[in-house]
N, C-alpha and C. Protein backbone atom coordinates (compact mmCIF):
# COMPACT_ATOMS: atom_id res chain seq x y z
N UNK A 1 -69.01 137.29 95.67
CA UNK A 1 -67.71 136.70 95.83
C UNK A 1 -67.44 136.42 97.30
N UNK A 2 -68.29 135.51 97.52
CA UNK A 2 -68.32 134.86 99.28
C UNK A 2 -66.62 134.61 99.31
N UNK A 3 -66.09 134.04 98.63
CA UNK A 3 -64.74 132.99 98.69
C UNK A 3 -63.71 134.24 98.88
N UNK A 4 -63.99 135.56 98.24
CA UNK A 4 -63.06 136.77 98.86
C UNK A 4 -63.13 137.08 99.90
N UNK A 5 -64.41 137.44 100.39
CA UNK A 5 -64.51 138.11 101.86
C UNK A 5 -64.05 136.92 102.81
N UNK A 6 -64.53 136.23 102.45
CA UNK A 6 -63.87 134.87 103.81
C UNK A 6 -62.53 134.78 103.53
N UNK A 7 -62.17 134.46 101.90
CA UNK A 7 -59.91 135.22 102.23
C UNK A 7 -59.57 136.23 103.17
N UNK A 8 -59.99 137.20 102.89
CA UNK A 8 -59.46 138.47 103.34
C UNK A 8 -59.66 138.18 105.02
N UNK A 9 -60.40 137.40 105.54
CA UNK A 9 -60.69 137.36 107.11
C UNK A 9 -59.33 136.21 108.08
N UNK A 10 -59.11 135.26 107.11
CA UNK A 10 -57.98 134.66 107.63
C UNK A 10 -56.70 135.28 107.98
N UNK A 11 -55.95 134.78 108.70
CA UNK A 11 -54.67 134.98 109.71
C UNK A 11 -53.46 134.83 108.69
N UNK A 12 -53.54 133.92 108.87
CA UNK A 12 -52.08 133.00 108.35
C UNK A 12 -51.83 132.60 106.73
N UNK A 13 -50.79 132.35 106.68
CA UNK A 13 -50.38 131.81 105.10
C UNK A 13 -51.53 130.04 105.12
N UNK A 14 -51.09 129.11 106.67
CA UNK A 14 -51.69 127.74 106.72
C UNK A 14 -53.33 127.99 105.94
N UNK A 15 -53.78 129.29 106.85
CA UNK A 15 -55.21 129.26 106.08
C UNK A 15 -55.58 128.99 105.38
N UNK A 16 -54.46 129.79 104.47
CA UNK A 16 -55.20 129.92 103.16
C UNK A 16 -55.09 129.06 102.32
N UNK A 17 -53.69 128.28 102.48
CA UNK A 17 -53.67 126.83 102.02
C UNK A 17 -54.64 125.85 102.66
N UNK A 18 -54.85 125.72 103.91
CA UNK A 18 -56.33 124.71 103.65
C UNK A 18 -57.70 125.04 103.23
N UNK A 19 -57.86 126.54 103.70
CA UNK A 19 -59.33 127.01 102.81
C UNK A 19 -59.55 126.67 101.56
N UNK A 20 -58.65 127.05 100.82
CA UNK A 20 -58.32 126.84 99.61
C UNK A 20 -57.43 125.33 98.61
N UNK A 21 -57.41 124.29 100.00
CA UNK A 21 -57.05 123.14 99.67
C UNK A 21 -55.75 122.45 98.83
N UNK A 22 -54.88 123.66 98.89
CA UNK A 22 -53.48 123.82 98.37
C UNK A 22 -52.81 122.93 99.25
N UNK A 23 -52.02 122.20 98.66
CA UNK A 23 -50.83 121.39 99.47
C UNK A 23 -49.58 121.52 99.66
N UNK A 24 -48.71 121.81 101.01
CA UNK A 24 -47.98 122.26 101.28
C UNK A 24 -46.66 121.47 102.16
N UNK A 25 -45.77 122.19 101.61
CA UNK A 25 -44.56 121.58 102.59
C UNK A 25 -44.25 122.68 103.56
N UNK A 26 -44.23 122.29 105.18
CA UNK A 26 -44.00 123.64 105.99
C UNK A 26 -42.59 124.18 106.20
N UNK A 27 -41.52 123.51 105.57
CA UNK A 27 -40.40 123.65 105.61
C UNK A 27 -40.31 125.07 103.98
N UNK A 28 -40.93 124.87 103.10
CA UNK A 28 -40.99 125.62 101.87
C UNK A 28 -41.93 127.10 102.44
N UNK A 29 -43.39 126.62 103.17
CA UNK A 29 -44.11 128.17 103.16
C UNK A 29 -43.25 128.77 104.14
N UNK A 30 -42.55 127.74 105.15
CA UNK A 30 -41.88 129.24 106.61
C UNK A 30 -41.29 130.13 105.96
N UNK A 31 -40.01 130.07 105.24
CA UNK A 31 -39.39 131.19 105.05
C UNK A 31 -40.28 132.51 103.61
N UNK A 32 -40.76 131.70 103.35
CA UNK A 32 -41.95 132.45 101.86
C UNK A 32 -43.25 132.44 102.23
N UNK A 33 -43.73 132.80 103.67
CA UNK A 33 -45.15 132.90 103.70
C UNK A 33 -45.68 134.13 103.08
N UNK A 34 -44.79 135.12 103.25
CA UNK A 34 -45.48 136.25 103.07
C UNK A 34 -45.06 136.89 101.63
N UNK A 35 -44.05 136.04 101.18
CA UNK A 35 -43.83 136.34 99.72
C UNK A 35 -45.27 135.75 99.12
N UNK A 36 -45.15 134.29 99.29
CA UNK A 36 -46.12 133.61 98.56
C UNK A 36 -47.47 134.42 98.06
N UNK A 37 -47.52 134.67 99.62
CA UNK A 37 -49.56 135.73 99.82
C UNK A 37 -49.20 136.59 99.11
N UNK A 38 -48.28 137.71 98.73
CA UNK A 38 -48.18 138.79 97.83
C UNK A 38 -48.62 138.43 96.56
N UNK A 39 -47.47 137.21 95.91
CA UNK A 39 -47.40 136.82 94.57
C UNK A 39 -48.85 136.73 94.12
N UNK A 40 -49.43 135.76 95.24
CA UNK A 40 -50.79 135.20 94.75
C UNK A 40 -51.82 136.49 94.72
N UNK A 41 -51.88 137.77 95.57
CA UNK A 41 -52.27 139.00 95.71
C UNK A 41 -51.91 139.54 94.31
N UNK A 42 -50.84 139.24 93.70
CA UNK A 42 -50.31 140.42 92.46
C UNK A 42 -50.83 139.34 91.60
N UNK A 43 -51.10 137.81 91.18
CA UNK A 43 -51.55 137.05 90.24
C UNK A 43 -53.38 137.63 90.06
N UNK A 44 -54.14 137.52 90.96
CA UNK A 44 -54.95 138.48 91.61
C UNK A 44 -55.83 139.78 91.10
N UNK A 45 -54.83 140.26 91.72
CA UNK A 45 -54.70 141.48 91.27
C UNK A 45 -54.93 141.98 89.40
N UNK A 46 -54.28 141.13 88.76
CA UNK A 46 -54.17 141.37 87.37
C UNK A 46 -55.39 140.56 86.93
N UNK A 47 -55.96 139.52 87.80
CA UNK A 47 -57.25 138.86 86.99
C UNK A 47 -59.12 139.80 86.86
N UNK A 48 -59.57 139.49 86.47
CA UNK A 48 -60.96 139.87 86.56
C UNK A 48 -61.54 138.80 87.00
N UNK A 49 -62.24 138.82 88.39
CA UNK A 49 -63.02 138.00 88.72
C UNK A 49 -64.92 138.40 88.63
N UNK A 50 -65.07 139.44 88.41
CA UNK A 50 -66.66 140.41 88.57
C UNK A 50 -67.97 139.54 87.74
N UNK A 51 -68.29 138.77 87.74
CA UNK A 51 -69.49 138.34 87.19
C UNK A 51 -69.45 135.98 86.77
N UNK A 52 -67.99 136.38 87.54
CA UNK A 52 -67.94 134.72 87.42
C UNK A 52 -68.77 134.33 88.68
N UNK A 53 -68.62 132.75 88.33
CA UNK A 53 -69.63 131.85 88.92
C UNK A 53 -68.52 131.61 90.46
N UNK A 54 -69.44 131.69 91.67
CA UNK A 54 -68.49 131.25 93.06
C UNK A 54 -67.45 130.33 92.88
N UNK A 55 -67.96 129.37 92.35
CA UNK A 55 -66.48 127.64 92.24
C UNK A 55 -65.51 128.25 90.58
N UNK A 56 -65.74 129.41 90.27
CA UNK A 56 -64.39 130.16 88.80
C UNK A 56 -64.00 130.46 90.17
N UNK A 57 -64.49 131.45 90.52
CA UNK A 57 -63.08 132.61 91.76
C UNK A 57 -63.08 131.54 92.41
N UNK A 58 -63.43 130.69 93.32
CA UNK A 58 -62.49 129.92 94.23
C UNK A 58 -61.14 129.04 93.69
N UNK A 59 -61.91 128.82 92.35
CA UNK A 59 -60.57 127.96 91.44
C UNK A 59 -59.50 128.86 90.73
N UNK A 60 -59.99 130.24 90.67
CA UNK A 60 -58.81 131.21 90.40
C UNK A 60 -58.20 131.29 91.59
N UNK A 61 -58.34 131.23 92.70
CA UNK A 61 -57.92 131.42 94.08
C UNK A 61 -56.86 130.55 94.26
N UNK A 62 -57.40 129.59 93.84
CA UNK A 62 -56.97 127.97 94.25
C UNK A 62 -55.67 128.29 93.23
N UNK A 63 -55.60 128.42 92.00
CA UNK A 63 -54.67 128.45 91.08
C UNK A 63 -53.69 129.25 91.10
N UNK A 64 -54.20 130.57 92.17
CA UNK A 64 -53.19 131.57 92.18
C UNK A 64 -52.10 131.13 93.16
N UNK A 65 -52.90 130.67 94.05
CA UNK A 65 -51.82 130.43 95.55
C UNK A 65 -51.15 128.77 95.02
N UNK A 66 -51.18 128.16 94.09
CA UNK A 66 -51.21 126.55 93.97
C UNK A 66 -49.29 127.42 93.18
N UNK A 67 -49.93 128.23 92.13
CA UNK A 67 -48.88 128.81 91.37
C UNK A 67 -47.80 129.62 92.24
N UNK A 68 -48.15 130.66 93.09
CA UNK A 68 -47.22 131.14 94.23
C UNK A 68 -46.48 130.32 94.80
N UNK A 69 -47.02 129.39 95.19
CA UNK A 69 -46.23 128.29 96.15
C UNK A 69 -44.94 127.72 95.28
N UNK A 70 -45.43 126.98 94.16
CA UNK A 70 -44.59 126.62 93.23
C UNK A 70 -43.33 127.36 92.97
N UNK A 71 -44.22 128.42 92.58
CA UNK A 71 -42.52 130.15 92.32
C UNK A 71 -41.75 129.32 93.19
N UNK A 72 -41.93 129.84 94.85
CA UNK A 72 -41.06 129.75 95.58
C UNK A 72 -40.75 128.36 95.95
N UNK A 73 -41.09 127.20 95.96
CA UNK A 73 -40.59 125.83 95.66
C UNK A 73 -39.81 125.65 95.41
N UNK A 74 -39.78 126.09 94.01
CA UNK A 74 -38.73 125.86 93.06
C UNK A 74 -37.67 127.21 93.02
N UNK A 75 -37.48 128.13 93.74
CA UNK A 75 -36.31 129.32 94.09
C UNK A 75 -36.67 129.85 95.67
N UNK A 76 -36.12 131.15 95.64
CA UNK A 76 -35.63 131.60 97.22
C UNK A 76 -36.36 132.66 96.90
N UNK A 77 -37.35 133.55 97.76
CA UNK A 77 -37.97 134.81 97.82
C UNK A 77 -37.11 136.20 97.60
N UNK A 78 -35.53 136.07 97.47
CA UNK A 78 -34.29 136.94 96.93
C UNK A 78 -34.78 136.47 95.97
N UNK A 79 -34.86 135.48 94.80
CA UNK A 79 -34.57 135.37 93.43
C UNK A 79 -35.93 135.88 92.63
N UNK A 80 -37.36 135.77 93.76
CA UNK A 80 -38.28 135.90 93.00
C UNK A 80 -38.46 137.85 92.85
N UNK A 81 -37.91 138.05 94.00
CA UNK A 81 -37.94 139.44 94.37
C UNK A 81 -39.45 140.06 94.64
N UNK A 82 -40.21 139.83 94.89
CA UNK A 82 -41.60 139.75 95.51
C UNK A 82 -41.48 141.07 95.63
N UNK A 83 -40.99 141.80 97.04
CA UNK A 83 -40.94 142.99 97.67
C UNK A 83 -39.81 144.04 96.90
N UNK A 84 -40.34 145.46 97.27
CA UNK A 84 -39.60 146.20 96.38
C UNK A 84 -38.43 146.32 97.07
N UNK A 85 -38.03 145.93 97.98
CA UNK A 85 -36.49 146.03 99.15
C UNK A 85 -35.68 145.12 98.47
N UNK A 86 -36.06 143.77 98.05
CA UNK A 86 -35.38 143.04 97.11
C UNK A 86 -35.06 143.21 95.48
N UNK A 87 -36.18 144.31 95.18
CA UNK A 87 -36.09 144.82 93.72
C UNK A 87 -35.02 145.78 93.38
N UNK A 88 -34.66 146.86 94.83
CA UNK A 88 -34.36 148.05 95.30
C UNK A 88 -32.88 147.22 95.17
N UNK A 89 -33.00 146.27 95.90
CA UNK A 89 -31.37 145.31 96.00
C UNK A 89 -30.36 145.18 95.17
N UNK A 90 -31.42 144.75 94.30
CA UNK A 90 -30.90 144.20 93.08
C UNK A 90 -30.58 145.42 91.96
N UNK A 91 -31.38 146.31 92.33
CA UNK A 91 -30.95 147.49 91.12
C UNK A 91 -29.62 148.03 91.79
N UNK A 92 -29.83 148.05 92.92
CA UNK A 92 -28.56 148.87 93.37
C UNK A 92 -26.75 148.04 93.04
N UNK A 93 -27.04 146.73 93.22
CA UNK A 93 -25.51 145.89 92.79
C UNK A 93 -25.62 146.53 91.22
N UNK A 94 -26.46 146.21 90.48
CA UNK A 94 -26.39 146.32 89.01
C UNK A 94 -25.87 147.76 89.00
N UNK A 95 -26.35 148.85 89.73
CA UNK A 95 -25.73 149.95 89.05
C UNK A 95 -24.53 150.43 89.75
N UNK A 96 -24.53 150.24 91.00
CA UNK A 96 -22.93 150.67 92.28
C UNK A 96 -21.80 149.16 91.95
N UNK A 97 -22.56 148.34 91.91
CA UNK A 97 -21.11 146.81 92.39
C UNK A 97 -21.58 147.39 93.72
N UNK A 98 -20.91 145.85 93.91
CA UNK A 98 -20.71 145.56 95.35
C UNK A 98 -19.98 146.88 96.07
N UNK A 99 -20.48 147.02 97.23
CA UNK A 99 -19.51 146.89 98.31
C UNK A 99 -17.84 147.04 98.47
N UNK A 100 -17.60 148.17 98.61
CA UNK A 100 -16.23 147.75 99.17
C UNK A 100 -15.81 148.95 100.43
N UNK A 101 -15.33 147.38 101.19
CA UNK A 101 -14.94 148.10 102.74
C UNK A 101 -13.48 148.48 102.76
């Protein structure tokens, strides 16, 4: 799985969208770069890649981050809740309410 070890070595969110040949608006990845890389990490995460052919995992790759991007496209990294600080957020209104000063 050449196409993992060379993921895992890149920098940036841009990387991995051109390694991986994903198309992007830079106004959409700034504020969701690092949501995005999670999502596509937890899409990932749940697949089995162990005995496929190099161009399956690069196209699972390709599909995971093509699909991440989209999530957040189409909503705000609050709505997708990616991180558990936003999960943590959201449980806490549901069970306290808001706030009051």
């Amino acid at each position: 799985m050449a196409i993992v070890d060379e993921l895992k070595r890149l920098s940036c969110a841009e990387e991995f969208f051109a390694r991986l040949e994903v198309a992007y608006q830079p106004e959409v990845l700034a504020p969701a770069r690092l949501h995005i890389l999670r999502r596509m990490g937890q899409t990932l995460a749940g697949t089995t890649l162990e005995g496929l052919a190099e161009d399956q995992v690069e196209a699972r790759c390709r599909a995971a981050l093509a699909q991440a991007y989209a999530d957040f496209a189409a909503s705000s990294p609050l709505e997708q809740r990616v991180f558990k600080v936003h999960r943590d957020a959201r449980r806490a209104l549901l069970f306290k309410g808001p706030r009051r000063r």
